[in-house]
C-alpha atoms as a PDB file:
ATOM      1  CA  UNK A   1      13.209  16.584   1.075  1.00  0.00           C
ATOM      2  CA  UNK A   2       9.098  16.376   1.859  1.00  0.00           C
ATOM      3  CA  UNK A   3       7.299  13.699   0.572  1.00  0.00           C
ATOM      4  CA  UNK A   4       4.332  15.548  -1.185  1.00  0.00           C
ATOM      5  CA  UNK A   5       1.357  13.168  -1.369  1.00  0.00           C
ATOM      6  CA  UNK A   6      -1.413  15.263  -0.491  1.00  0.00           C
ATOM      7  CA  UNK A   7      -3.063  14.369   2.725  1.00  0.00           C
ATOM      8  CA  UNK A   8      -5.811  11.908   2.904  1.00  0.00           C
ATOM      9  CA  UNK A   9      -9.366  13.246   2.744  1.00  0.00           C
ATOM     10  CA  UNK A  10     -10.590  10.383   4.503  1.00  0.00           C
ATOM     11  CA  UNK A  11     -11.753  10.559   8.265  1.00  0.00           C
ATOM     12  CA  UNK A  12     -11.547   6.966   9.982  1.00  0.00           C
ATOM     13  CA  UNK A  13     -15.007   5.894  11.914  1.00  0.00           C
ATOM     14  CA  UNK A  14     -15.583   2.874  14.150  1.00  0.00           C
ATOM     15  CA  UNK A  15     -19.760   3.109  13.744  1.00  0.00           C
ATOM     16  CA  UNK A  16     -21.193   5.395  11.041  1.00  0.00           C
ATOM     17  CA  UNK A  17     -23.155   8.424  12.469  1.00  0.00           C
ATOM     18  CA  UNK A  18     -25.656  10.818  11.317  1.00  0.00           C
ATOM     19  CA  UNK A  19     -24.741  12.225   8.055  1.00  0.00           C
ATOM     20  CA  UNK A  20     -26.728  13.939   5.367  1.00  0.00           C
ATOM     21  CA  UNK A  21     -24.795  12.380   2.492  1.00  0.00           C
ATOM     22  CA  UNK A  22     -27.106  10.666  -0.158  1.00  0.00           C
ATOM     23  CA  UNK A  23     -24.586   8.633  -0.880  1.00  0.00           C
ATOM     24  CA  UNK A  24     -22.682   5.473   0.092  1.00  0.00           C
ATOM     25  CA  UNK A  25     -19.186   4.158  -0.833  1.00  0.00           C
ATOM     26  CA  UNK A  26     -18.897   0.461  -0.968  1.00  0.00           C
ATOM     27  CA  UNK A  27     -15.487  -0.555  -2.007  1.00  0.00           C
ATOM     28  CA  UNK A  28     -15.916  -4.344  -2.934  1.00  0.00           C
ATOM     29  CA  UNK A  29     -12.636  -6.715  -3.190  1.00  0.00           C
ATOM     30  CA  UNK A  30     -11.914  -9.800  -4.962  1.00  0.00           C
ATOM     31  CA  UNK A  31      -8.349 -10.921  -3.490  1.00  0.00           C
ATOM     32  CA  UNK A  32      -6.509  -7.915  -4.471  1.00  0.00           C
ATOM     33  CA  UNK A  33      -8.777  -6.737  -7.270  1.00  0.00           C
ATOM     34  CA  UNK A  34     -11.785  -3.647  -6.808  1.00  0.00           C
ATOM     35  CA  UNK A  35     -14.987  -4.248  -8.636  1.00  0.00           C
ATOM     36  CA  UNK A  36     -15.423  -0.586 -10.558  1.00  0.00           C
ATOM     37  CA  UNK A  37     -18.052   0.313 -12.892  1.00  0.00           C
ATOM     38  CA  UNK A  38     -16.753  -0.153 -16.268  1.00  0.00           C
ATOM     39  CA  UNK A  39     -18.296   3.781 -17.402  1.00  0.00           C
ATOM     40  CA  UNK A  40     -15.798   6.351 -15.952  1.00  0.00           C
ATOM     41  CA  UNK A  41     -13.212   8.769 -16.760  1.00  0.00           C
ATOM     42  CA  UNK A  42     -11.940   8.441 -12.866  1.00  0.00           C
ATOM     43  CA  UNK A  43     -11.731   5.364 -10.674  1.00  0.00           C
ATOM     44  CA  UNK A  44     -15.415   5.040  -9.541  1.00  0.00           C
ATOM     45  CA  UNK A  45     -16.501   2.887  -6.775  1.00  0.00           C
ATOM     46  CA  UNK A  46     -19.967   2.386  -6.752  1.00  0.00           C
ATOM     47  CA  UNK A  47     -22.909   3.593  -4.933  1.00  0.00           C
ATOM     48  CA  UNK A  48     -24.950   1.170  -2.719  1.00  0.00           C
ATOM     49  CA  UNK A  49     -27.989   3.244  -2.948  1.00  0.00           C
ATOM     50  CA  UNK A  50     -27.715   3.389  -6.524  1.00  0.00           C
ATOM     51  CA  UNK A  51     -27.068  -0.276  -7.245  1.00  0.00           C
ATOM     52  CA  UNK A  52     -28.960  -2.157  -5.040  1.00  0.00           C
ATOM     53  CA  UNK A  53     -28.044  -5.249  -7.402  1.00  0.00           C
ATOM     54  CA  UNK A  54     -24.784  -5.363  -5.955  1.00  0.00           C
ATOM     55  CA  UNK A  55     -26.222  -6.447  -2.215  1.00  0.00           C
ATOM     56  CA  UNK A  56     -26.519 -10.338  -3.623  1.00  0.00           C
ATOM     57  CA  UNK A  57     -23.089 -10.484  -4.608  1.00  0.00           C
ATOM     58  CA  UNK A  58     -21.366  -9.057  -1.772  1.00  0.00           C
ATOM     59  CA  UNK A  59     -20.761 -10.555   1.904  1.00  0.00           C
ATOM     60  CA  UNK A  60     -20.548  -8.911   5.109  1.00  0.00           C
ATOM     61  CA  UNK A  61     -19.870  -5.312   5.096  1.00  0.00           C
ATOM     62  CA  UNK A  62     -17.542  -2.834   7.447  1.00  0.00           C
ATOM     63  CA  UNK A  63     -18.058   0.527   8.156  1.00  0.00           C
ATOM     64  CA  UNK A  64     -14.634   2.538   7.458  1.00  0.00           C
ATOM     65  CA  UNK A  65     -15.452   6.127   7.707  1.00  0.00           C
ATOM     66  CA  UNK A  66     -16.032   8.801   5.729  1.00  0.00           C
ATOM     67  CA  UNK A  67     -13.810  10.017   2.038  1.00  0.00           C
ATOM     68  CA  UNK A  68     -15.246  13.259   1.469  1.00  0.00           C
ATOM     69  CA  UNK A  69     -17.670  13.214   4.488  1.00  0.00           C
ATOM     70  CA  UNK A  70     -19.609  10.048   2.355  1.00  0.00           C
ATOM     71  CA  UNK A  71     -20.353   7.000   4.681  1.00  0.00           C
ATOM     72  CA  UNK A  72     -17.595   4.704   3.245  1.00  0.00           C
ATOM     73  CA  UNK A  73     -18.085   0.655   3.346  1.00  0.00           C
ATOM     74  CA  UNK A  74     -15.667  -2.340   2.351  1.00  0.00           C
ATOM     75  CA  UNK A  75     -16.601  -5.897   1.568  1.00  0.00           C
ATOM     76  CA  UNK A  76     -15.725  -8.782  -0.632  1.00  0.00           C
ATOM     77  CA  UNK A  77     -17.235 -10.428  -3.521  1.00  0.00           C
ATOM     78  CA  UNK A  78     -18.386 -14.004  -3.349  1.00  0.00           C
ATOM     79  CA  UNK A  79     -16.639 -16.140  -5.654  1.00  0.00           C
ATOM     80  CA  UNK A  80     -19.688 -18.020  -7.477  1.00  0.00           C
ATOM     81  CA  UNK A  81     -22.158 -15.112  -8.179  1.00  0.00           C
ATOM     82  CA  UNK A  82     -21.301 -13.306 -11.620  1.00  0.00           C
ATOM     83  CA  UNK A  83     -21.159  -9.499 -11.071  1.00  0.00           C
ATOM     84  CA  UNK A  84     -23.437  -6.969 -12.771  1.00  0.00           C
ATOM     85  CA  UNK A  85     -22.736  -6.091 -16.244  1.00  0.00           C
ATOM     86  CA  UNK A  86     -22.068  -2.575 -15.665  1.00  0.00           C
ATOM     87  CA  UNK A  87     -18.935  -3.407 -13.688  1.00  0.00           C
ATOM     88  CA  UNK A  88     -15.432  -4.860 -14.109  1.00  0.00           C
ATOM     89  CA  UNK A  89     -12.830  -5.951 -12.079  1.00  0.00           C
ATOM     90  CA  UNK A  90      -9.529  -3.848 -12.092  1.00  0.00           C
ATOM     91  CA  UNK A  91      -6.196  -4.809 -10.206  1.00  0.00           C
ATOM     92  CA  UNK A  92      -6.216  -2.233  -7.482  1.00  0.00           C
ATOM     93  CA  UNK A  93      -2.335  -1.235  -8.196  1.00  0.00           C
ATOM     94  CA  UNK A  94      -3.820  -0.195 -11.719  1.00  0.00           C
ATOM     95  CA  UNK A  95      -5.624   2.365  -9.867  1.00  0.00           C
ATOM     96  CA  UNK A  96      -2.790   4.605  -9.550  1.00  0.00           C
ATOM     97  CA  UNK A  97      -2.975   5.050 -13.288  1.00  0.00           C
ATOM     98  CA  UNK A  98      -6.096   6.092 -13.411  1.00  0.00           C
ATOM     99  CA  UNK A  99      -7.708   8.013 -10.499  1.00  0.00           C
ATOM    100  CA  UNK A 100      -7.469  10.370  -7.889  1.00  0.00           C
ATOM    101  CA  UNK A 101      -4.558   9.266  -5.488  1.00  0.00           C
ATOM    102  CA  UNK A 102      -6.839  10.746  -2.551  1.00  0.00           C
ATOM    103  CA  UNK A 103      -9.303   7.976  -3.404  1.00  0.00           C
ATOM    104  CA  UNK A 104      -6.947   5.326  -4.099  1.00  0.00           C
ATOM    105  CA  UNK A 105      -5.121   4.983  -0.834  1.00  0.00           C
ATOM    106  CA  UNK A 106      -8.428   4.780   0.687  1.00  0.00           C
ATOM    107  CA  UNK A 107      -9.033   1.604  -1.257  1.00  0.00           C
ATOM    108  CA  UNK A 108      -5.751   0.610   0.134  1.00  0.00           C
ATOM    109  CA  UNK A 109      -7.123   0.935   3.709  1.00  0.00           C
ATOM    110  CA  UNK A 110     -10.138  -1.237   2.735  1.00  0.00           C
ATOM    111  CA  UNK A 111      -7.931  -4.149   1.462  1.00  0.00           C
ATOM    112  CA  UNK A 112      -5.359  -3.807   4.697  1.00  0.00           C
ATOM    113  CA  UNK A 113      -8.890  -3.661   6.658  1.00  0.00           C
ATOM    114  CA  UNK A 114     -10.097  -6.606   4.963  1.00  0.00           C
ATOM    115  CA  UNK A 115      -6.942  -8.546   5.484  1.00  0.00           C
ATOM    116  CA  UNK A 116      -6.503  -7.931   9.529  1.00  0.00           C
ATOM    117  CA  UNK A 117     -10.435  -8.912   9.380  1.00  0.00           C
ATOM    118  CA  UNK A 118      -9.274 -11.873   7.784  1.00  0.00           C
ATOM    119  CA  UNK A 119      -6.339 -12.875  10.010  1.00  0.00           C
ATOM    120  CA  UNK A 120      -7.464 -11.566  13.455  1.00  0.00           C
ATOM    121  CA  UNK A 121     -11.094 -13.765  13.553  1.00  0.00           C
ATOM    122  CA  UNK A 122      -9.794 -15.852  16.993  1.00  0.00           C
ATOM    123  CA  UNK A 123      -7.091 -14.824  19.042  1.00  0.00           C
ATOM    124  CA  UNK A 124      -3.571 -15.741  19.106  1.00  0.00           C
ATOM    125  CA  UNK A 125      -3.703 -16.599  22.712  1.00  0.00           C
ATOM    126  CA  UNK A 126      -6.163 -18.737  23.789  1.00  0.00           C
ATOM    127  CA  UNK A 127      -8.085 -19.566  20.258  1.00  0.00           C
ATOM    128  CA  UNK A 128     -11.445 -18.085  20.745  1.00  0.00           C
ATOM    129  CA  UNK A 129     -13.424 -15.680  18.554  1.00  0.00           C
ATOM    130  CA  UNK A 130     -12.624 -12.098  18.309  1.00  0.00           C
ATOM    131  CA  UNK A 131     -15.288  -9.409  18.362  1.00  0.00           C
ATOM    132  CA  UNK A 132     -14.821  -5.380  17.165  1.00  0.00           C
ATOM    133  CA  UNK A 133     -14.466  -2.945  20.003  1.00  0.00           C
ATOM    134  CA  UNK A 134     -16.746   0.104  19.590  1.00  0.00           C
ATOM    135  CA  UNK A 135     -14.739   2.287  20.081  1.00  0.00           C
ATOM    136  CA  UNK A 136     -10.885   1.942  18.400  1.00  0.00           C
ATOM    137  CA  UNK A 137     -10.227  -0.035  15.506  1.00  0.00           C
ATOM    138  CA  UNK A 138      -9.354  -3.272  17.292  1.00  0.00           C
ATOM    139  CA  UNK A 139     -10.525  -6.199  18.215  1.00  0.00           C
ATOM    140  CA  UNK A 140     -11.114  -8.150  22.070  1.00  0.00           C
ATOM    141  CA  UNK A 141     -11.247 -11.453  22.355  1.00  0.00           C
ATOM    142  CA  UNK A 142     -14.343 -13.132  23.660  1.00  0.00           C
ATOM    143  CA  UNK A 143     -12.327 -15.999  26.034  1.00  0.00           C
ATOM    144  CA  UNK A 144      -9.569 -14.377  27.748  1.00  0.00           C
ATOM    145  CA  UNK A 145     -10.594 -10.562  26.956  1.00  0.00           C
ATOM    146  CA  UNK A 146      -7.065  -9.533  24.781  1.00  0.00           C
ATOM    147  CA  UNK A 147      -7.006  -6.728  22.183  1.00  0.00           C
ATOM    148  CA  UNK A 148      -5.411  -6.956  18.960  1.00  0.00           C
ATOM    149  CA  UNK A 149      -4.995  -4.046  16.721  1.00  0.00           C
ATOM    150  CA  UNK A 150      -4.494  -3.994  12.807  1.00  0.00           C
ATOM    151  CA  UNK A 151      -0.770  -5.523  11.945  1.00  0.00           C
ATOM    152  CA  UNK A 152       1.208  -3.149   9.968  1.00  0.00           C
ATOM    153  CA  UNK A 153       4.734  -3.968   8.789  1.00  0.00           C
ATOM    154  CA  UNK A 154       7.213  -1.579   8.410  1.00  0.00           C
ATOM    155  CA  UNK A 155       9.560  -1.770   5.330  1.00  0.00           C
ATOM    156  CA  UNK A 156      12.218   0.628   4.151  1.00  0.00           C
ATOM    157  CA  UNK A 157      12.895   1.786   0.843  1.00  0.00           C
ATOM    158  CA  UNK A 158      15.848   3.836  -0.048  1.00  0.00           C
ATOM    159  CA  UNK A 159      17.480   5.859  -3.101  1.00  0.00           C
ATOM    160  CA  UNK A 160      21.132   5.318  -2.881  1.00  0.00           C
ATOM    161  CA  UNK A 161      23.126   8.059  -4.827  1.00  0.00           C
ATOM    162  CA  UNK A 162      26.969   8.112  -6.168  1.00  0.00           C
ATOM    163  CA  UNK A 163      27.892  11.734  -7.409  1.00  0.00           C
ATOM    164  CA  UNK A 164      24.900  12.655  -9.812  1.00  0.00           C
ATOM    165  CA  UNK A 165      24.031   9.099 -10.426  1.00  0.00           C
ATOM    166  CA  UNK A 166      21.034   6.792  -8.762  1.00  0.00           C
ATOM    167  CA  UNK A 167      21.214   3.158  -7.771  1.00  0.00           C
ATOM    168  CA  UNK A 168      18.340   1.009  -9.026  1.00  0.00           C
ATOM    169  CA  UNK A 169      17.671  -2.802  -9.671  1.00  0.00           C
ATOM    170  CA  UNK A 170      15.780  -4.876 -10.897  1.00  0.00           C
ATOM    171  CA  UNK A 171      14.067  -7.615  -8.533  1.00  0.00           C
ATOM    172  CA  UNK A 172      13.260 -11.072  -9.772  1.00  0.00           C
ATOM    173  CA  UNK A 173       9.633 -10.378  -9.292  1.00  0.00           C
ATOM    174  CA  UNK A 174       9.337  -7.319 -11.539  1.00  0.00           C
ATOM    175  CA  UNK A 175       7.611  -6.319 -14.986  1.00  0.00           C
ATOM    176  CA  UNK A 176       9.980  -6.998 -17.687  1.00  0.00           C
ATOM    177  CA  UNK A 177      12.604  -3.470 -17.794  1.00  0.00           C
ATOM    178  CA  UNK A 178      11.523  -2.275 -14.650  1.00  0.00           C
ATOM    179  CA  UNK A 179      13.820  -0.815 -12.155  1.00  0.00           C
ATOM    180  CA  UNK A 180      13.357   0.528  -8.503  1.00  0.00           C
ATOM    181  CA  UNK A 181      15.353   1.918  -5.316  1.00  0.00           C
ATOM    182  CA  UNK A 182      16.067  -1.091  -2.800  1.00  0.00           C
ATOM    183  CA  UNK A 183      13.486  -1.689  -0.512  1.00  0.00           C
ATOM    184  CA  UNK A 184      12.504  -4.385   2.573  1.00  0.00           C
ATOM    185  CA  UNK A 185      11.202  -5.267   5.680  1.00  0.00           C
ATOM    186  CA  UNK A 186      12.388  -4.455   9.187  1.00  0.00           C
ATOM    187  CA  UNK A 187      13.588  -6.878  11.281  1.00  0.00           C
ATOM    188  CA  UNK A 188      11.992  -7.388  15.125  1.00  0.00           C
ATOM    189  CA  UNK A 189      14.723  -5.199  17.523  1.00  0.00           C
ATOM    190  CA  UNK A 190      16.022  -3.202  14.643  1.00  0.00           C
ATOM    191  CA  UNK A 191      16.003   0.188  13.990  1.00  0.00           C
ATOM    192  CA  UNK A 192      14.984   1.793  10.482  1.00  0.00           C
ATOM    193  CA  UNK A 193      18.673   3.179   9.486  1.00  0.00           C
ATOM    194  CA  UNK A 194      19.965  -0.504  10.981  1.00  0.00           C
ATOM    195  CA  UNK A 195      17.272  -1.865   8.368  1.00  0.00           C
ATOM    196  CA  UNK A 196      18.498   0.451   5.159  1.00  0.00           C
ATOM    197  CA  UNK A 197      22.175  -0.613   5.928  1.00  0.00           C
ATOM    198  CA  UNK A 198      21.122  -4.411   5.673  1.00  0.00           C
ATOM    199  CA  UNK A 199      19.101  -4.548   3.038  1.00  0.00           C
ATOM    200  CA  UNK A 200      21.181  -2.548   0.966  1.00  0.00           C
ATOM    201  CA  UNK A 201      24.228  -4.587   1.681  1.00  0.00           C
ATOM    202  CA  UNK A 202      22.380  -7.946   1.545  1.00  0.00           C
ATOM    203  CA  UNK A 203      20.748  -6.877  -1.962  1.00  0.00           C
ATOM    204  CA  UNK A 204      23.577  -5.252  -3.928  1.00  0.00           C
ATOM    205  CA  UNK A 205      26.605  -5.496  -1.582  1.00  0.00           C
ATOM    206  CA  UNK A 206      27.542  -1.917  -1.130  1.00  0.00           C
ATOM    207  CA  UNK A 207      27.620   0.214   2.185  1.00  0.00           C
ATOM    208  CA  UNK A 208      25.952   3.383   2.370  1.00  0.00           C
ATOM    209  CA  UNK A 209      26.491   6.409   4.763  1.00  0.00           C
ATOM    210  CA  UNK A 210      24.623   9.588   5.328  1.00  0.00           C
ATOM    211  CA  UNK A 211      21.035   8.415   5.710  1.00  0.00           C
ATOM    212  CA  UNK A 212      18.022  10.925   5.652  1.00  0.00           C
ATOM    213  CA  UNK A 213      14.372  10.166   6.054  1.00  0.00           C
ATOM    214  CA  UNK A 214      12.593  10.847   3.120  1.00  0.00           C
ATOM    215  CA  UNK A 215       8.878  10.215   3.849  1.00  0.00           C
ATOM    216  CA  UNK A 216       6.596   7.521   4.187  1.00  0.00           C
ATOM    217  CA  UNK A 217       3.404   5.788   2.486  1.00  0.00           C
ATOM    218  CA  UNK A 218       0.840   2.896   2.947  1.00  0.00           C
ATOM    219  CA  UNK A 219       0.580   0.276   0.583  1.00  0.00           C
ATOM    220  CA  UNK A 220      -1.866  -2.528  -0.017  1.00  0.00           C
ATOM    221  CA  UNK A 221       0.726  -5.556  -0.378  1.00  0.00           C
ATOM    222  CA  UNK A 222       1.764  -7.334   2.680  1.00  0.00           C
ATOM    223  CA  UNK A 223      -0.196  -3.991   5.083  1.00  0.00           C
ATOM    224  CA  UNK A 224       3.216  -2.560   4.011  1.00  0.00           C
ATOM    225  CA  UNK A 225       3.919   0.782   5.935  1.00  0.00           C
ATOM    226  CA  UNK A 226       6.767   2.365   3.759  1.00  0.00           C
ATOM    227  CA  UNK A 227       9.451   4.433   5.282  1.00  0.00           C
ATOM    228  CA  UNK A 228      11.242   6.181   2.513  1.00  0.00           C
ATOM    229  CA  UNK A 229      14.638   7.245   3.323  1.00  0.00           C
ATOM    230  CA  UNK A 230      18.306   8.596   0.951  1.00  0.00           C
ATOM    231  CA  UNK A 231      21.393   7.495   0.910  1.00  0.00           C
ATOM    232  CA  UNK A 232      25.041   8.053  -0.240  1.00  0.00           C
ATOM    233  CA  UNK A 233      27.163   5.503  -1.432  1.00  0.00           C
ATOM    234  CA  UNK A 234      29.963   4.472   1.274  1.00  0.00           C
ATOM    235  CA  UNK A 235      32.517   1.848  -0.738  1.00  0.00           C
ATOM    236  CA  UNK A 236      32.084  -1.542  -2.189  1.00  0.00           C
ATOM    237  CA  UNK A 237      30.846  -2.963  -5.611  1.00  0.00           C
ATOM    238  CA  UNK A 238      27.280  -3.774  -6.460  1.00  0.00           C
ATOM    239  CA  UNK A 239      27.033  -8.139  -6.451  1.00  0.00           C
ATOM    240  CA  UNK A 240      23.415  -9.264  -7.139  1.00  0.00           C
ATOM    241  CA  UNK A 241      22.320 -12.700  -6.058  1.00  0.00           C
ATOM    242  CA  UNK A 242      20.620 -13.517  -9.323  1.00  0.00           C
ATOM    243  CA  UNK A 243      17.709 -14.957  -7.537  1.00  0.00           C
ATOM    244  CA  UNK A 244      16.136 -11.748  -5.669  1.00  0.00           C
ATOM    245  CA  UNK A 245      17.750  -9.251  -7.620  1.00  0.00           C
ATOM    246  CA  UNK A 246      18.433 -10.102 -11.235  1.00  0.00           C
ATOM    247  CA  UNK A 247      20.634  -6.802 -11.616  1.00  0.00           C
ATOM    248  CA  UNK A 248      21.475  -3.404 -10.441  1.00  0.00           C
ATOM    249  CA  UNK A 249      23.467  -0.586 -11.598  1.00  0.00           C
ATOM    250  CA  UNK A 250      24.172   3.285 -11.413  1.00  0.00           C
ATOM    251  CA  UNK A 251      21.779   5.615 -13.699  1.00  0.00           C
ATOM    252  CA  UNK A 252      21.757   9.114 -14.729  1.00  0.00           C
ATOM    253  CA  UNK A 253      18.923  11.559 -15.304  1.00  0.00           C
ATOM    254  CA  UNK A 254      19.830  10.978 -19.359  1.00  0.00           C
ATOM    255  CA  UNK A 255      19.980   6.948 -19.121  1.00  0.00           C
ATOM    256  CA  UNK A 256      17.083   5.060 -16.839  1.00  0.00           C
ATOM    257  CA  UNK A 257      14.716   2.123 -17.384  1.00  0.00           C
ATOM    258  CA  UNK A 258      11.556   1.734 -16.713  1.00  0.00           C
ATOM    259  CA  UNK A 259      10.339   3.348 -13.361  1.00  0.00           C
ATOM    260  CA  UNK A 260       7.819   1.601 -11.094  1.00  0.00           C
ATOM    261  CA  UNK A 261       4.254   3.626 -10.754  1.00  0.00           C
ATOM    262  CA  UNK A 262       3.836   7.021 -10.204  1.00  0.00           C
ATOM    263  CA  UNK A 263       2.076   7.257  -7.312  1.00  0.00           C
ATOM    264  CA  UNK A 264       4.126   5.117  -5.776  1.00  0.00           C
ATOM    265  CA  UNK A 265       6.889   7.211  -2.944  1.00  0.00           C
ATOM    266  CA  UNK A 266       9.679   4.690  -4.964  1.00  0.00           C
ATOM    267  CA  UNK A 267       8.594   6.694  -8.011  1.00  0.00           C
ATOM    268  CA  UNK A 268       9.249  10.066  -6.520  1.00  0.00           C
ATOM    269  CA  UNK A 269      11.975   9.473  -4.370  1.00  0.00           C
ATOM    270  CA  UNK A 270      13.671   8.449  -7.648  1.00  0.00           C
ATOM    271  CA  UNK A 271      12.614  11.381  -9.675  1.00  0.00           C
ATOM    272  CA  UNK A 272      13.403  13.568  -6.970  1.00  0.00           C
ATOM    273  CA  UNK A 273      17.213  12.543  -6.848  1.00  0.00           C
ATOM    274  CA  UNK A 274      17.197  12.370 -10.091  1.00  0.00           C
ATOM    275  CA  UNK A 275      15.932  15.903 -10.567  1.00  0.00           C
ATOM    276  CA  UNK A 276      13.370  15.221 -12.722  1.00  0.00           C
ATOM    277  CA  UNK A 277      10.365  16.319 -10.566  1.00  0.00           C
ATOM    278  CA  UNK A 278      11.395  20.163 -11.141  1.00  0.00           C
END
């Protein structure tokens, strides 16, 4: 199976160049919220040149690249200064529901941006500040001269399947009624099927065989990088902890909870074994 997110119309930059677009993105953050104007039928970031009132809220800008050949910026809000009354804050996982998937994952590389910003200001070896390189998306340090490029942590996430029916559970930290395929992070020195045999078995107890890569997706929590794969149930019997997952059990294509977001690759990897993507 081919994981089919449409590619990303987004073309990554390190300084902006000549462009004749009249227009600039500027995709501002509040933790992990986007300020979008509250008047739109799609997720709409706004336009620097055409709300120049935004420019006394917002702090230092970054130059991404370009969605759609338009100059694209990110930046964060700062906390005391109200925001304009055309605009609202939405949580950015709530833009999956609403706008184009294209744009949306290119929010989710201004929040991962923002966070290695964040993280990477002095380096890990000696302590002194870090500066952006011209030309790569990294960072040298301005003591001891090291580079340091954007962390990104792998995680696996995997539909297990017995005969015609699905394994999904519900973690701890979920919506009420929602369900999902096991997923979590790879351990340092391990390899990504070593990964989707542990977690499963640490989560619900079972052992799986015949693991296929599936396809992969960014996401904004954690600078996730997530490595989709399927699985078949081995042997065992599914034992939750109660703390991380609350409960899991086999489901059919007639009999499922509540699915986590569509644009989500848990969302279609499900759907796909499920065969209700056809």
């Amino acid at each position: 199976m081919e994981y089919k997110r449409e590619d990303i119309p987004f073309r990554p930059e390190y300084k902006e160049l000549e462009t004749r677009s009249e227009k600039t993105i500027l995709l501002i953050y509040k933790k992990n919220h986007m300020l979008l104007l509250k008047a739109r039928k799609n997720v709409e970031a706004p336009d620097e040149k055409e709300h120049p009132e935004l420019k006394k809220g917002i702090k230092e800008k970054f130059f991404m690249g370009y969605f759609r050949e338009v100059p694209c910026y990110c930046t964060e809000w700062q906390e005391k200064v109200p925001i304009p009354e055309a605009f609202e804050w939405v949580y950015l996982n709530d833009a999956s529901w609403i706008g184009d998937k294209n744009f949306f994952f290119t929010c989710v590389r201004g929040r991962t941006f923002l966070n290695w910003h964040h993280a990477s200001r002095f380096c890990g070896y000696c302590g002194e500040q870090t500066t952006f390189k011209e030309d790569e998306r990294a960072k040298r340090c301005l003591g001891c001269g090291n580079v340091s490029y954007p962390h990104i942590a792998p995680a696996i996430i995997v539909g297990v399947t017995k005969g015609d029916k699905l394994l999904l559970a519900h973690n701890a930290n979920f919506p009420e009624g929602l369900y999902s395929i096991i997923a979590g992070y790879v351990e340092q020195g391990e390899s990504l099927e070593q990964a989707v045999r542990r977690e499963v078995e640490e989560e619900v107890g079972i052992k799986v065989k015949n693991i296929k890569y599936y396809g992969s997706t960014p996401w904004y929590n954690g600078d996730s990088l997530m490595l989709g794969f399927t699985a078949e149930y081995e042997s065992g019997e599914i034992t939750v902890d109660h703390e991380e997952i609350v409960d899991a059990n086999w489901y059919d294509k007639d009999n499922f909870p509540i699915l986590p977001s569509p644009i989500s690759i848990a969302h279609q990897i499900i759907t796909d074994l499920l065969g209700l993507s056809k």
